[in-house]
PDB file of N, CA and C in Angstrom:
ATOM      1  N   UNK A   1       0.818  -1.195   0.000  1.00  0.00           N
ATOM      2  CA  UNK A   1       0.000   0.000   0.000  1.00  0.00           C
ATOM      3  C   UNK A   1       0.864   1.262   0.000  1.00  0.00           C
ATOM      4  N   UNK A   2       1.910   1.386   0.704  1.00  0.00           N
ATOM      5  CA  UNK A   2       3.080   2.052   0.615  1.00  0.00           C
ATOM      6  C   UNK A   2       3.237   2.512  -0.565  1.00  0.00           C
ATOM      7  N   UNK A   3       3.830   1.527  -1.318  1.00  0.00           N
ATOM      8  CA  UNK A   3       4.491   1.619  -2.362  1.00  0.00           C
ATOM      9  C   UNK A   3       3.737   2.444  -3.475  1.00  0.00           C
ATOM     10  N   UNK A   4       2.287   1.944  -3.516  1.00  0.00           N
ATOM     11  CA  UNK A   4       1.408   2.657  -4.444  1.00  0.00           C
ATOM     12  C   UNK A   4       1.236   3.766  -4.093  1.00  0.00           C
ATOM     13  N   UNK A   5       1.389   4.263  -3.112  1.00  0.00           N
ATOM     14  CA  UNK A   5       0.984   5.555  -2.647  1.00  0.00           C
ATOM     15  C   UNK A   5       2.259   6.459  -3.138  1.00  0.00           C
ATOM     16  N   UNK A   6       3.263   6.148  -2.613  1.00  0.00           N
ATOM     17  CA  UNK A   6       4.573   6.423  -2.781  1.00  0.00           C
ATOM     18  C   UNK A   6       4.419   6.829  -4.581  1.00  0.00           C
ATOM     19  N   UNK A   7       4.217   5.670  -5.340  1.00  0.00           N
ATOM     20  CA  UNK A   7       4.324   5.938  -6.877  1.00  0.00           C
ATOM     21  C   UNK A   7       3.372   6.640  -7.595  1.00  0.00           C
ATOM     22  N   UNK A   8       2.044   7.012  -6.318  1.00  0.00           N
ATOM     23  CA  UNK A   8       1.150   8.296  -6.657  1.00  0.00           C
ATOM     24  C   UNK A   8       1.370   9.579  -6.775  1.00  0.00           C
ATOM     25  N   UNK A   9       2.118   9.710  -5.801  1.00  0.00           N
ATOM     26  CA  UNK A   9       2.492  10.799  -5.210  1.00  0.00           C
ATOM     27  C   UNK A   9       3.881  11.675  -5.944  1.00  0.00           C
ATOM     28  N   UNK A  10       4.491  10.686  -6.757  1.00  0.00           N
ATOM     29  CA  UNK A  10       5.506  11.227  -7.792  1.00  0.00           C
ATOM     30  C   UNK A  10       5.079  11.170  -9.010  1.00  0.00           C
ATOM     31  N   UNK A  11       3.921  10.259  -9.557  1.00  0.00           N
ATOM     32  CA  UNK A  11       3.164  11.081 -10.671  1.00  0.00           C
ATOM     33  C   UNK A  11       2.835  12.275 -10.485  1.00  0.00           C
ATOM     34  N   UNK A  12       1.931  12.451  -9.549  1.00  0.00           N
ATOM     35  CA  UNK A  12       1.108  13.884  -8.882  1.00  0.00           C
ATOM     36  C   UNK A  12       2.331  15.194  -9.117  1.00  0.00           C
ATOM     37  N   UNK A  13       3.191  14.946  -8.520  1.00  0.00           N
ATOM     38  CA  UNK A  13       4.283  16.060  -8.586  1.00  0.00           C
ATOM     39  C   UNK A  13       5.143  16.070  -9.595  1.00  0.00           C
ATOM     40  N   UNK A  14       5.051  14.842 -10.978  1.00  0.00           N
ATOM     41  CA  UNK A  14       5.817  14.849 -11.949  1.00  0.00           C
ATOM     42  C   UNK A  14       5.159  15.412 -13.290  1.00  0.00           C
ATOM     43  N   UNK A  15       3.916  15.056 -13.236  1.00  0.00           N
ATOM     44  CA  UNK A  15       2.674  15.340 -14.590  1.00  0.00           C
ATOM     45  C   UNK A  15       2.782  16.427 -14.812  1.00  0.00           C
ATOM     46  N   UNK A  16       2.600  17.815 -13.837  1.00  0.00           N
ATOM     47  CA  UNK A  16       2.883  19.233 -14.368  1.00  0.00           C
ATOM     48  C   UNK A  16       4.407  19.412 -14.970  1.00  0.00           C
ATOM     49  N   UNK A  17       5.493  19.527 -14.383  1.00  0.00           N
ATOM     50  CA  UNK A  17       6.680  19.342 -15.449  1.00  0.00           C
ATOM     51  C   UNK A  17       6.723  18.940 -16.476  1.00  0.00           C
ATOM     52  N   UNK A  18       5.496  17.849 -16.723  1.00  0.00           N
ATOM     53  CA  UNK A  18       5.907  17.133 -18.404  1.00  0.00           C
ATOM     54  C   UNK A  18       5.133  18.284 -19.090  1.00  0.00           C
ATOM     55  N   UNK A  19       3.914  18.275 -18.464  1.00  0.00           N
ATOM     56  CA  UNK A  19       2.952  19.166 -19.016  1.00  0.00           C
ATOM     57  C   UNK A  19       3.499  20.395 -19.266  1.00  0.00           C
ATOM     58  N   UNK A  20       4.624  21.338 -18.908  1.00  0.00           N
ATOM     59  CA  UNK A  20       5.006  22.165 -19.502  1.00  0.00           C
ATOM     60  C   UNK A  20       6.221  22.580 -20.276  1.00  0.00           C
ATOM     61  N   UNK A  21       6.295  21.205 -20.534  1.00  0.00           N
ATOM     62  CA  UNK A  21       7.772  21.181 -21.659  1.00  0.00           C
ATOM     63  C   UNK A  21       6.694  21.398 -22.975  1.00  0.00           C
ATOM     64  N   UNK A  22       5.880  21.045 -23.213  1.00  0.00           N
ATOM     65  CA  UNK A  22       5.228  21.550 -24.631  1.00  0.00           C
ATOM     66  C   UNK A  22       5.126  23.406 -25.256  1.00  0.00           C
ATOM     67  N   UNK A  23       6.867  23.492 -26.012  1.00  0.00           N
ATOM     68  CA  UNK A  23       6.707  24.883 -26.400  1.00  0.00           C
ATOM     69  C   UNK A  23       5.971  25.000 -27.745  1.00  0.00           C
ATOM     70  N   UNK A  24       5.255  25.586 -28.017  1.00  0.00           N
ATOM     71  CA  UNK A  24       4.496  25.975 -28.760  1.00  0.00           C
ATOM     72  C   UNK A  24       5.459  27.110 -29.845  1.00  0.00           C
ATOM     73  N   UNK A  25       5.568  26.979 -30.934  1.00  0.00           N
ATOM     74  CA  UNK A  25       6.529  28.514 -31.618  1.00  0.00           C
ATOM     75  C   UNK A  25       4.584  28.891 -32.549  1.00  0.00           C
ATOM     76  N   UNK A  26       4.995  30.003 -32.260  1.00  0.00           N
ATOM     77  CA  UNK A  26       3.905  31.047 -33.087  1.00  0.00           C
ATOM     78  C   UNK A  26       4.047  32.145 -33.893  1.00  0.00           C
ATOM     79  N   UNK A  27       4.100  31.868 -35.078  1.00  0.00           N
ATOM     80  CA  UNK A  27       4.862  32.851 -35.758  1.00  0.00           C
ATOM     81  C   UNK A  27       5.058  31.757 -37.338  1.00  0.00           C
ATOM     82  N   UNK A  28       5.627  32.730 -38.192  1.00  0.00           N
ATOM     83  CA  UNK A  28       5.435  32.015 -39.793  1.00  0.00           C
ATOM     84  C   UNK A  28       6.436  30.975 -40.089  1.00  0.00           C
ATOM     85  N   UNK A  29       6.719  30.279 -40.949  1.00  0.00           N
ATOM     86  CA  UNK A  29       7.460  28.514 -41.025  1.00  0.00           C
ATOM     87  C   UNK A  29       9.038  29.463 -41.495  1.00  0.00           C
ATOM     88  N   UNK A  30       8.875  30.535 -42.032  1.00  0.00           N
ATOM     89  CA  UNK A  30      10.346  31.450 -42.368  1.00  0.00           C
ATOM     90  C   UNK A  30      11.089  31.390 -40.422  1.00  0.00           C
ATOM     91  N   UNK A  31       9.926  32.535 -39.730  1.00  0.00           N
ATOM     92  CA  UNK A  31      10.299  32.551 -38.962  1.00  0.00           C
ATOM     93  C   UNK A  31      10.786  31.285 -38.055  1.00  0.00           C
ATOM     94  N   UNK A  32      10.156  30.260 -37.986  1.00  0.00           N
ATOM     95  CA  UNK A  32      10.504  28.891 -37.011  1.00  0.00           C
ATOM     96  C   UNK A  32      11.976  28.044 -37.940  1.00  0.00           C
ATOM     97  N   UNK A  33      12.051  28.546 -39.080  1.00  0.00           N
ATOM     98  CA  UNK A  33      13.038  27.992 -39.651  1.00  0.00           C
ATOM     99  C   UNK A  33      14.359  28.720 -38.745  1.00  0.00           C
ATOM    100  N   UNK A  34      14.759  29.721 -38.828  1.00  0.00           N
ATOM    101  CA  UNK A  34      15.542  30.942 -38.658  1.00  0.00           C
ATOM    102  C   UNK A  34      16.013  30.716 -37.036  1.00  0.00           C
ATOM    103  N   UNK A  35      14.754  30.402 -36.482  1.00  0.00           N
ATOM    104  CA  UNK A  35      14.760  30.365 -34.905  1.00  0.00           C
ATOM    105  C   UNK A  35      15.549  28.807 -34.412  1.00  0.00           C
ATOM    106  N   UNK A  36      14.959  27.674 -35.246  1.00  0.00           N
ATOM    107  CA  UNK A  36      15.755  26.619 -35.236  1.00  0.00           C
ATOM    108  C   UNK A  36      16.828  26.398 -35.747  1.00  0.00           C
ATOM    109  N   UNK A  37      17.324  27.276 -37.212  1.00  0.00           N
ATOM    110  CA  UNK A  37      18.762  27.090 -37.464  1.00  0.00           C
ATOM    111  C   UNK A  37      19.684  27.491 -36.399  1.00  0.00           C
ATOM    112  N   UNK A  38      19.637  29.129 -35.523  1.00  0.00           N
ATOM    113  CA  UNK A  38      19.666  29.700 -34.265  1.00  0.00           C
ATOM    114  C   UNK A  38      19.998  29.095 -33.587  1.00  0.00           C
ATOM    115  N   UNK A  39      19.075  27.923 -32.882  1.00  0.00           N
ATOM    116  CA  UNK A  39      19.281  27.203 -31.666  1.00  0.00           C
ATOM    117  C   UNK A  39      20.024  25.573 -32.327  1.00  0.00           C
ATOM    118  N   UNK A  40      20.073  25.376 -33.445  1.00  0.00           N
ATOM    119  CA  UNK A  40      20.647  24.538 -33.673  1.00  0.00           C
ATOM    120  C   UNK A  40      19.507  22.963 -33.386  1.00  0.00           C
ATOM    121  N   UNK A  41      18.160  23.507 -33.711  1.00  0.00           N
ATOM    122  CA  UNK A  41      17.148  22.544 -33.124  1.00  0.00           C
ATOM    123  C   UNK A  41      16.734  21.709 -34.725  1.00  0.00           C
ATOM    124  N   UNK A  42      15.789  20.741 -34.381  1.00  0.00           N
ATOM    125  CA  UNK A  42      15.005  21.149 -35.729  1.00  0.00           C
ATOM    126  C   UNK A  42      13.638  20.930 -35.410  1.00  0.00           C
ATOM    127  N   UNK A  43      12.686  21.164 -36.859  1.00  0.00           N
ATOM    128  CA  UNK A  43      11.397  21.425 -36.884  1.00  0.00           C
ATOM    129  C   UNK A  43       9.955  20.217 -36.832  1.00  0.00           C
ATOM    130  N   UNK A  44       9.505  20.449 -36.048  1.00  0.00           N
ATOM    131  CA  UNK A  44       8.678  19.154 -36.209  1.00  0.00           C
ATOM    132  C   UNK A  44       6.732  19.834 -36.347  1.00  0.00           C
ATOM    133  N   UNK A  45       6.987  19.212 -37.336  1.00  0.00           N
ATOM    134  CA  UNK A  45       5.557  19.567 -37.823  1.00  0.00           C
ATOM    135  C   UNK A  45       4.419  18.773 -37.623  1.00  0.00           C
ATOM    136  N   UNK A  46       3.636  18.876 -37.249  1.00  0.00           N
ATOM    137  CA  UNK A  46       2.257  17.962 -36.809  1.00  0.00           C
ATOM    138  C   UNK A  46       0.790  18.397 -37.728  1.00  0.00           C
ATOM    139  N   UNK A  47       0.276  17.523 -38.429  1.00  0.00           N
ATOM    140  CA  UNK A  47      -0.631  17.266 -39.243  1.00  0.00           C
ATOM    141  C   UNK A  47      -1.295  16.716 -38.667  1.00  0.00           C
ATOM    142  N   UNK A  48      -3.173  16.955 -39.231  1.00  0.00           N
ATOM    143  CA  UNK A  48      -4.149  16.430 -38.773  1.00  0.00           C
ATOM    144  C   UNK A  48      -5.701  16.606 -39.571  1.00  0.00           C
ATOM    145  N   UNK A  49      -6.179  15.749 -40.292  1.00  0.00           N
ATOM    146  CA  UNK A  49      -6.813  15.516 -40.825  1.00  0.00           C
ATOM    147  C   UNK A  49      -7.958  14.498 -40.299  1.00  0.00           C
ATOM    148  N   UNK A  50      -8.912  15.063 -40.260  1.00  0.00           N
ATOM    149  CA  UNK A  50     -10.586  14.690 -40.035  1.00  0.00           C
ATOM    150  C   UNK A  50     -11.811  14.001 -40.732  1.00  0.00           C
ATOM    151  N   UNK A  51     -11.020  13.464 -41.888  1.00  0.00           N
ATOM    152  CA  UNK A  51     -11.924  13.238 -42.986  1.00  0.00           C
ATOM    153  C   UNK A  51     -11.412  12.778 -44.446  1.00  0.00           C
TER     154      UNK A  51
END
C-alpha cells in the first residue's frame, strides 16, 4: 500500500513538469526555420486531418 501511494504521489508532482515542456513557436514557417537554425534545433511539424 506504501508503495502505491509512494508511486502516486511522484506522478502527482511529476505530470505538471511534463505538461510544460510543450513549447508551442507562433509565428510564420520562415520565422521557425531561422529560430531553429539559431538554436541549432530542428522542426517538427504535426498534421491532422478529419476526414
Amino acid at each position: 500500500m506504501k508503495r502505491i501511494l509512494a508511486i502516486m504521489l511522484v506522478l502527482f508532482f511529476a505530470l505538471p513538469v511534463v505538461a510544460k515542456a510543450d513549447i508551442w513557436f507562433k509565428g510564420s514557417f520562415d520565422d521557425a526555420m531561422a529560430t531553429a537554425a539559431k538554436e541549432g534545433k530542428q522542426i517538427l511539424i504535426d498534421f491532422y486531418s478529419a476526414g
